[in-house]
C-alpha atoms as a PDB file:
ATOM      1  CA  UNK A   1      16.438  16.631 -21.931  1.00  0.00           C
ATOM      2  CA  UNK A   2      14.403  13.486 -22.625  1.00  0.00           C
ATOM      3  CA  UNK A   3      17.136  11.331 -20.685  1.00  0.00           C
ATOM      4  CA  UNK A   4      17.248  13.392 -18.033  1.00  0.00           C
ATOM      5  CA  UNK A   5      13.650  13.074 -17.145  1.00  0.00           C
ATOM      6  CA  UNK A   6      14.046   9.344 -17.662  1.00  0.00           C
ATOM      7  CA  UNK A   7      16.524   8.965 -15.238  1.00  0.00           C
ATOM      8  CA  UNK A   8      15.183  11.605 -12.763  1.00  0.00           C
ATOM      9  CA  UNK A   9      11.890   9.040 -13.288  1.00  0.00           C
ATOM     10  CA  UNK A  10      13.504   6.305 -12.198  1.00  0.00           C
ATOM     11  CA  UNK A  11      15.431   7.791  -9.410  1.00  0.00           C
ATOM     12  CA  UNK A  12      11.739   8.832  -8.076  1.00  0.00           C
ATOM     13  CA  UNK A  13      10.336   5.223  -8.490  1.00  0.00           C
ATOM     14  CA  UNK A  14      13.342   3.673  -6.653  1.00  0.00           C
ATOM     15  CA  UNK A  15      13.561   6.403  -3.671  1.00  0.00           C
ATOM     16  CA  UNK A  16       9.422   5.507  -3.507  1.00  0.00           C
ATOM     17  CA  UNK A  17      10.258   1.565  -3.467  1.00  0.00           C
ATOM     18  CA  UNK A  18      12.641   2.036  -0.813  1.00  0.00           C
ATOM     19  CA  UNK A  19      10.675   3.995   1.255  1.00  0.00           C
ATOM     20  CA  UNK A  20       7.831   1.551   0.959  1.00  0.00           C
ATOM     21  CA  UNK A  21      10.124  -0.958   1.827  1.00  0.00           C
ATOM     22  CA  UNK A  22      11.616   0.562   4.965  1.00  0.00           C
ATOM     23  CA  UNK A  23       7.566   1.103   6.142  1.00  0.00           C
ATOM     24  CA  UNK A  24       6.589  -2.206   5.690  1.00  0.00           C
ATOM     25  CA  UNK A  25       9.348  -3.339   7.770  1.00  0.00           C
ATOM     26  CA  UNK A  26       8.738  -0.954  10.151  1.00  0.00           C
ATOM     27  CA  UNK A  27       5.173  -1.788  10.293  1.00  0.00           C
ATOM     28  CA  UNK A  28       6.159  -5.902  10.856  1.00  0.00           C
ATOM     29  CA  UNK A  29       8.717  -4.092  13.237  1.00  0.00           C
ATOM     30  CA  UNK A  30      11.921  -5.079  12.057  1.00  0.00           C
ATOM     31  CA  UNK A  31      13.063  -2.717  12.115  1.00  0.00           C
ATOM     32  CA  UNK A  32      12.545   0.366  14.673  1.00  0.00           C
ATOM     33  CA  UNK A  33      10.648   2.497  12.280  1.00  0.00           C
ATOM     34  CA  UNK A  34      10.400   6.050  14.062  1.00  0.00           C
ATOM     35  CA  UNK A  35      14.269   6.444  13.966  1.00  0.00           C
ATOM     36  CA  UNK A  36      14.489   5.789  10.442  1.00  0.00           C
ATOM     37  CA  UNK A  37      11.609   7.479   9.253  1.00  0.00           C
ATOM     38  CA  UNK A  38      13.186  10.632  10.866  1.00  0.00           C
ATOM     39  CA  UNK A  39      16.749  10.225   8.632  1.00  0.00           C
ATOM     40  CA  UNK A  40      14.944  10.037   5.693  1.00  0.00           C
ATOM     41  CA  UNK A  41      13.248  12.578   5.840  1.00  0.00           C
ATOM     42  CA  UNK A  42      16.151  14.718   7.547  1.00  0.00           C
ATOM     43  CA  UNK A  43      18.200  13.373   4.500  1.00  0.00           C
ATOM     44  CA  UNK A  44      15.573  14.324   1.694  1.00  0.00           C
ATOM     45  CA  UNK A  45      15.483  17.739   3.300  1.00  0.00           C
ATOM     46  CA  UNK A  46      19.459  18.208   2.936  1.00  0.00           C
ATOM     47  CA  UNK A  47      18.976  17.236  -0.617  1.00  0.00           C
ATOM     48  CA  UNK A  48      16.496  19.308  -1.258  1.00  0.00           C
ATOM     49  CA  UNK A  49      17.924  22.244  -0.038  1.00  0.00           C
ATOM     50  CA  UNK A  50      21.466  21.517  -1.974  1.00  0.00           C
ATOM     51  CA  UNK A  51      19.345  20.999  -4.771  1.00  0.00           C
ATOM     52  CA  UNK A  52      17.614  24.607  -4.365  1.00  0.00           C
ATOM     53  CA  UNK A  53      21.410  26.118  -3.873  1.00  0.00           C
ATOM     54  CA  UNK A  54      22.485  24.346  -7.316  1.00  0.00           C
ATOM     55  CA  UNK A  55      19.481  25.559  -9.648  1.00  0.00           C
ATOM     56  CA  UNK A  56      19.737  29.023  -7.774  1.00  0.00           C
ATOM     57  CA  UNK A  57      23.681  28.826  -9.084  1.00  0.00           C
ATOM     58  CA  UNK A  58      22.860  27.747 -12.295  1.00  0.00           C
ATOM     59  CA  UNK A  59      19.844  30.129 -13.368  1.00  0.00           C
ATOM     60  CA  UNK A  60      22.494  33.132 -11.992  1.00  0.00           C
ATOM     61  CA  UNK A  61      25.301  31.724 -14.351  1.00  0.00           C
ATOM     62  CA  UNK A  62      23.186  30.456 -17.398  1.00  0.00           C
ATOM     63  CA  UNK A  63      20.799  33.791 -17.432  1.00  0.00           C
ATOM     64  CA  UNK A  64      24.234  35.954 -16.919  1.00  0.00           C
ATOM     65  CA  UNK A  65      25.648  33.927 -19.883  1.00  0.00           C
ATOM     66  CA  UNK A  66      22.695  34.411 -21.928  1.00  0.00           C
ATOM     67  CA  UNK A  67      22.385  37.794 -21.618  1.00  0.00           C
ATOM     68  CA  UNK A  68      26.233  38.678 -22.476  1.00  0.00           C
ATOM     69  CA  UNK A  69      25.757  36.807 -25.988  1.00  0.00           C
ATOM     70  CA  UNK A  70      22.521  38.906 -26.697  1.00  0.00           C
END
């Protein structure tokens, strides 16, 4: 469980660094900053929501599982 949250950590940091990075050079406009603010955060969104579909699956199928060996 320990590694997970490591890695999950360091998934967080580099999504933040990125994100910092695509704002800075939106603020030096390098880059056009409204569009790509906008897939980001479309993109996060479509994560998130797979993400909420896969735990939903998984507490159904590990509480099911649990309960039969009871």
């Amino acid at each position: 469980m320990k590694g997970l949250k490591k890695v999950t950590s360091y998934i967080l940091i580099t999504f933040v660094l990125l994100i910092t990075i695509i704002s800075l050079l939106g603020v030096w406009e390098v880059i056009s900053l409204e569009e790509v603010i906008r897939k980001i955060f479309v993109s996060l969104f479509i994560i998130f929501v797979a993400s909420v579909i896969v735990l939903f699956i998984f507490s159904v199928l590990i509480r099911d599982t649990d309960h039969h060996k009871e």
